[in-house]
N, C-alpha and C. Protein backbone atom coordinates (compact mmCIF):
# COMPACT_ATOMS: atom_id res chain seq x y z
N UNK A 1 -12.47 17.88 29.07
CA UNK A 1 -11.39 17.64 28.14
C UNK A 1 -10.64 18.94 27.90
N UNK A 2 -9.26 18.50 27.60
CA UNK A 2 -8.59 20.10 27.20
C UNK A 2 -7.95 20.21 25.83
N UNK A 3 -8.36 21.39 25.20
CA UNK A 3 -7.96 21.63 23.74
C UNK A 3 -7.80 23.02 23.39
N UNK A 4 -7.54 23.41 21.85
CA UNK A 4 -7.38 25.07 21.82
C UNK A 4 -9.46 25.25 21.12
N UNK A 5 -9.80 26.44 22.32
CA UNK A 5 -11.28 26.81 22.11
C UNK A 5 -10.34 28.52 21.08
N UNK A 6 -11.42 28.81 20.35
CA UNK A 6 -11.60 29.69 19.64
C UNK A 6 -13.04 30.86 20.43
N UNK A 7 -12.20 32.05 21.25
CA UNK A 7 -13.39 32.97 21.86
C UNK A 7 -14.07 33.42 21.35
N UNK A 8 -15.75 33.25 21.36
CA UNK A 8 -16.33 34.08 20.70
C UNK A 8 -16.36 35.89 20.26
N UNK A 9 -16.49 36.07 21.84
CA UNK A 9 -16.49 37.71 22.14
C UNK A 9 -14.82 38.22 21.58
N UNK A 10 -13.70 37.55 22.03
CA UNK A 10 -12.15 38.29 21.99
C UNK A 10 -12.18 37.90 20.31
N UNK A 11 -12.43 36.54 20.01
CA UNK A 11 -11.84 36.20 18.87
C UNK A 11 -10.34 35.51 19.36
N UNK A 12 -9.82 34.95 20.56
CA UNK A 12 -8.56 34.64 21.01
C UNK A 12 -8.27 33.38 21.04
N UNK A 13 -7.63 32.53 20.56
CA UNK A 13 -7.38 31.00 20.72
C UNK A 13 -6.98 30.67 22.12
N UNK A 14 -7.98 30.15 22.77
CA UNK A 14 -7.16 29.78 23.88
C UNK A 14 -6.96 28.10 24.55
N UNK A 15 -6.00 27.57 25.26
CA UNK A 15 -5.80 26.24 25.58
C UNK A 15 -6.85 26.35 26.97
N UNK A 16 -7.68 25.06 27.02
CA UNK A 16 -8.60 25.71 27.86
C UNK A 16 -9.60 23.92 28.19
N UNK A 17 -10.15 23.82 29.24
CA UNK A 17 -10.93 22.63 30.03
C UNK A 17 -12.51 23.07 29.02
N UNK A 18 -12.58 22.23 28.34
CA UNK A 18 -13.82 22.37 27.65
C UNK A 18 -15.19 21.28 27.74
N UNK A 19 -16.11 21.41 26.88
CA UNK A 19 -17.05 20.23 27.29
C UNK A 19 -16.97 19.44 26.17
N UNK A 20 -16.42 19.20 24.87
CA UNK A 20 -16.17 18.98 23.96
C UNK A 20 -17.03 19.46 22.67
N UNK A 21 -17.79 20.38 23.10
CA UNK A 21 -18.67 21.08 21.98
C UNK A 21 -18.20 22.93 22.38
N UNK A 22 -17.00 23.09 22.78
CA UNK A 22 -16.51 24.49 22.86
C UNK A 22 -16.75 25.32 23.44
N UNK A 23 -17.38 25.23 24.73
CA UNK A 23 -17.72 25.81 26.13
C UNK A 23 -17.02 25.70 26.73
N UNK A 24 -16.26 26.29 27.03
CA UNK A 24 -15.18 26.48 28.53
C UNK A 24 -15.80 26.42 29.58
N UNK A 25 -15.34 25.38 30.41
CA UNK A 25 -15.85 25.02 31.80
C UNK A 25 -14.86 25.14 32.63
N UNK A 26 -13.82 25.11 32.44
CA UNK A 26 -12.75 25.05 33.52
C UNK A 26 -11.24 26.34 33.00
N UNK A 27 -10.27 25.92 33.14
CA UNK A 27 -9.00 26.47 33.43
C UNK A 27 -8.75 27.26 31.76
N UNK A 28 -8.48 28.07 31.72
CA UNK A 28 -8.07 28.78 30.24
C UNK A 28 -6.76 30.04 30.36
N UNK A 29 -6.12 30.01 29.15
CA UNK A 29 -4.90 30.44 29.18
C UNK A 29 -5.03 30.68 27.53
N UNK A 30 -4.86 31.91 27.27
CA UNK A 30 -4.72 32.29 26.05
C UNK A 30 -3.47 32.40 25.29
N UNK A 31 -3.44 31.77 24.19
CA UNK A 31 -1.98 31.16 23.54
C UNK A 31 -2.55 31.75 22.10
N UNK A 32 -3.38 32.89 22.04
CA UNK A 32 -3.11 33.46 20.45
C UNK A 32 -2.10 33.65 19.97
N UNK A 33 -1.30 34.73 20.47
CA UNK A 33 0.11 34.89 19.67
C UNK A 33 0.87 33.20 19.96
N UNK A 34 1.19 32.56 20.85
CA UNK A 34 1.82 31.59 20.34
C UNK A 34 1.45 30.31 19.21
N UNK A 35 0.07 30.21 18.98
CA UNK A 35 -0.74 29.53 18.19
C UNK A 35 -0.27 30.14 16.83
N UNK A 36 -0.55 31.44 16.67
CA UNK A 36 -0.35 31.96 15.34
C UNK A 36 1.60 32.31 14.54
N UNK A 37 2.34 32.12 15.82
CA UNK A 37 3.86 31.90 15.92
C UNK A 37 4.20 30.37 15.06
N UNK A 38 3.43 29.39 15.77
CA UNK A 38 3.76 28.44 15.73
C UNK A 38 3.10 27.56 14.37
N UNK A 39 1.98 28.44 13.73
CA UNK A 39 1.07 28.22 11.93
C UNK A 39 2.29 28.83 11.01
N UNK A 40 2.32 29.88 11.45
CA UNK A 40 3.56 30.48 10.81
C UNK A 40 5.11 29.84 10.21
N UNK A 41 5.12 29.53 11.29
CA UNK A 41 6.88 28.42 11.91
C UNK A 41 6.27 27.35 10.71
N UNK A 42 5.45 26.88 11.02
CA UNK A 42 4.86 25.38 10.37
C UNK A 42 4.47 25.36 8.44
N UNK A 43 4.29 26.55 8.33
CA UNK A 43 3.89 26.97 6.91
C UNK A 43 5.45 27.32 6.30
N UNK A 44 5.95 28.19 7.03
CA UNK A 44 7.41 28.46 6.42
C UNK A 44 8.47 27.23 6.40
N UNK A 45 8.47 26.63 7.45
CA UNK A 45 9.15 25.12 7.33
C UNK A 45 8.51 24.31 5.76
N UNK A 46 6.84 24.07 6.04
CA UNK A 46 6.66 23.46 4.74
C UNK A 46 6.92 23.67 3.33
N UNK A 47 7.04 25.16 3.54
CA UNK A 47 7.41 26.35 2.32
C UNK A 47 9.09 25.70 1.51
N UNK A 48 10.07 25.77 2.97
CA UNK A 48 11.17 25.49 2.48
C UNK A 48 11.12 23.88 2.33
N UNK A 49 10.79 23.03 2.70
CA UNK A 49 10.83 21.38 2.40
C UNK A 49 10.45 21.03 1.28
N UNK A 50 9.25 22.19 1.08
CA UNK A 50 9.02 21.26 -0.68
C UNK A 50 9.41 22.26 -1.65
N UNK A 51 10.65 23.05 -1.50
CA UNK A 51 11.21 23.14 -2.48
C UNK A 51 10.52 24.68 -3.17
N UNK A 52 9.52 25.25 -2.61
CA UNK A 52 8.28 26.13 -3.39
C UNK A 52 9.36 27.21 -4.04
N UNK A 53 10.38 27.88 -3.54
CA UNK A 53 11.03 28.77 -4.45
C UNK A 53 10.20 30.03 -3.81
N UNK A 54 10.08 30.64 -5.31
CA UNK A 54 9.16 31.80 -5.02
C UNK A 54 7.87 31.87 -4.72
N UNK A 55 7.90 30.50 -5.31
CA UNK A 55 6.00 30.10 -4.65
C UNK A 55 5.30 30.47 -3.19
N UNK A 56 3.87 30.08 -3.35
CA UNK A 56 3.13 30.00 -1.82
C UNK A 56 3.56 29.01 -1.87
N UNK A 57 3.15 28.45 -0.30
CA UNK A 57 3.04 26.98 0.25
C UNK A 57 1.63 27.33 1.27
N UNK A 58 0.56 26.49 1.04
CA UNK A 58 -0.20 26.70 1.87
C UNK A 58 -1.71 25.41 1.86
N UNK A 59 -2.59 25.94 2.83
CA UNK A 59 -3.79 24.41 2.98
C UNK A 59 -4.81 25.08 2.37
N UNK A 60 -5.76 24.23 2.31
CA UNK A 60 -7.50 24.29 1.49
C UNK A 60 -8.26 23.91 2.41
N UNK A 61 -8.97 24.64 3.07
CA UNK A 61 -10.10 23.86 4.03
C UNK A 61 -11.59 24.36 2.94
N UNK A 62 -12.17 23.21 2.85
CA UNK A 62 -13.23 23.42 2.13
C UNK A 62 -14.40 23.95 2.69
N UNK A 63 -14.79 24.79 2.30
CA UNK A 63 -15.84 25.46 2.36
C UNK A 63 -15.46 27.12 3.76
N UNK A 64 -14.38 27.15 3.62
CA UNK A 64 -13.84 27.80 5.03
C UNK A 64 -12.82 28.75 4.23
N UNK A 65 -11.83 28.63 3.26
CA UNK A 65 -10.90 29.19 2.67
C UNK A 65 -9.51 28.24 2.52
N UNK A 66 -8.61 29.58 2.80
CA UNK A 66 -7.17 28.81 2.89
C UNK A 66 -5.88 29.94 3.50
N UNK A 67 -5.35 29.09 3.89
CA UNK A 67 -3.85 29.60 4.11
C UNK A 67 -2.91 29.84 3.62
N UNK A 68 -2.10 30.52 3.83
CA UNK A 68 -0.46 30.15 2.46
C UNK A 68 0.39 31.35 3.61
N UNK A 69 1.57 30.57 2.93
CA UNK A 69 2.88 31.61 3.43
C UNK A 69 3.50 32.39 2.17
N UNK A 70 3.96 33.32 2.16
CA UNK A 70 4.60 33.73 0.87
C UNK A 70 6.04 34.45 1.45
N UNK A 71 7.05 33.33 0.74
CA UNK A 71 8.12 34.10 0.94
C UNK A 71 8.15 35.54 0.84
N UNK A 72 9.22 36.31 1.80
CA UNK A 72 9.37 37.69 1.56
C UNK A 72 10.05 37.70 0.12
N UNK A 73 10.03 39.12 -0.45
CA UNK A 73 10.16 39.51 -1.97
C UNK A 73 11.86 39.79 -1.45
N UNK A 74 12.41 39.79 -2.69
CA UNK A 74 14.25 39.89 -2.00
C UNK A 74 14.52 41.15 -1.80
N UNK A 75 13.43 41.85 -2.75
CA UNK A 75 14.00 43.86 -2.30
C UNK A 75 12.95 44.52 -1.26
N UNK A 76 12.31 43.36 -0.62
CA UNK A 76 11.29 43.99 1.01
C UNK A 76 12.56 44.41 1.73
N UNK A 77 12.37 45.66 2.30
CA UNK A 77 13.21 45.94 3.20
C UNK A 77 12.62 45.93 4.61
N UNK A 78 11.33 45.98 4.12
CA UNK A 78 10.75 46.36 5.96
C UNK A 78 11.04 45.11 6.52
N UNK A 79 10.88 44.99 8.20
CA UNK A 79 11.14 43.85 9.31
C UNK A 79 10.42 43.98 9.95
């Protein structure tokens, strides 16, 4: 089966032929930076849809933590 495995040793998300318990058996291609492009893209979109303002927008995975986006502050200058 193919899905995104999480590397033990790199720590790298990669799209990859697995056994369905997260052993890579076959073909792998590492898509960290685009995985973490594309949480990003997905948090800031949700950020602006519901309206958050100055707020976070972000998920709860239980027992694991959480996520959030936080708009930039209006006098951040860095890029």
């Amino acid at each position: 089966m193919k899905g995104l495995v999480v590397t033990a040793i790199g720590n790298r998300i990669e799209w990859a032929t697995h056994n369905g318990q997260g052993v890579i058996t076959g073909k792998r291609e590492d898509v960290t930076d685009q995985a973490i492009k594309a949480v990003f893209q997905h948090l800031q979109a949700e950020h602006k849809r519901n309206n958050r303002g100055k707020g976070s927008f972000g998920y709860v995975f239980e027992g694991l933590g959480e996520i959030h986006f936080h708009p930039p502050k209006s006098d951040d200058t860095s890029k």
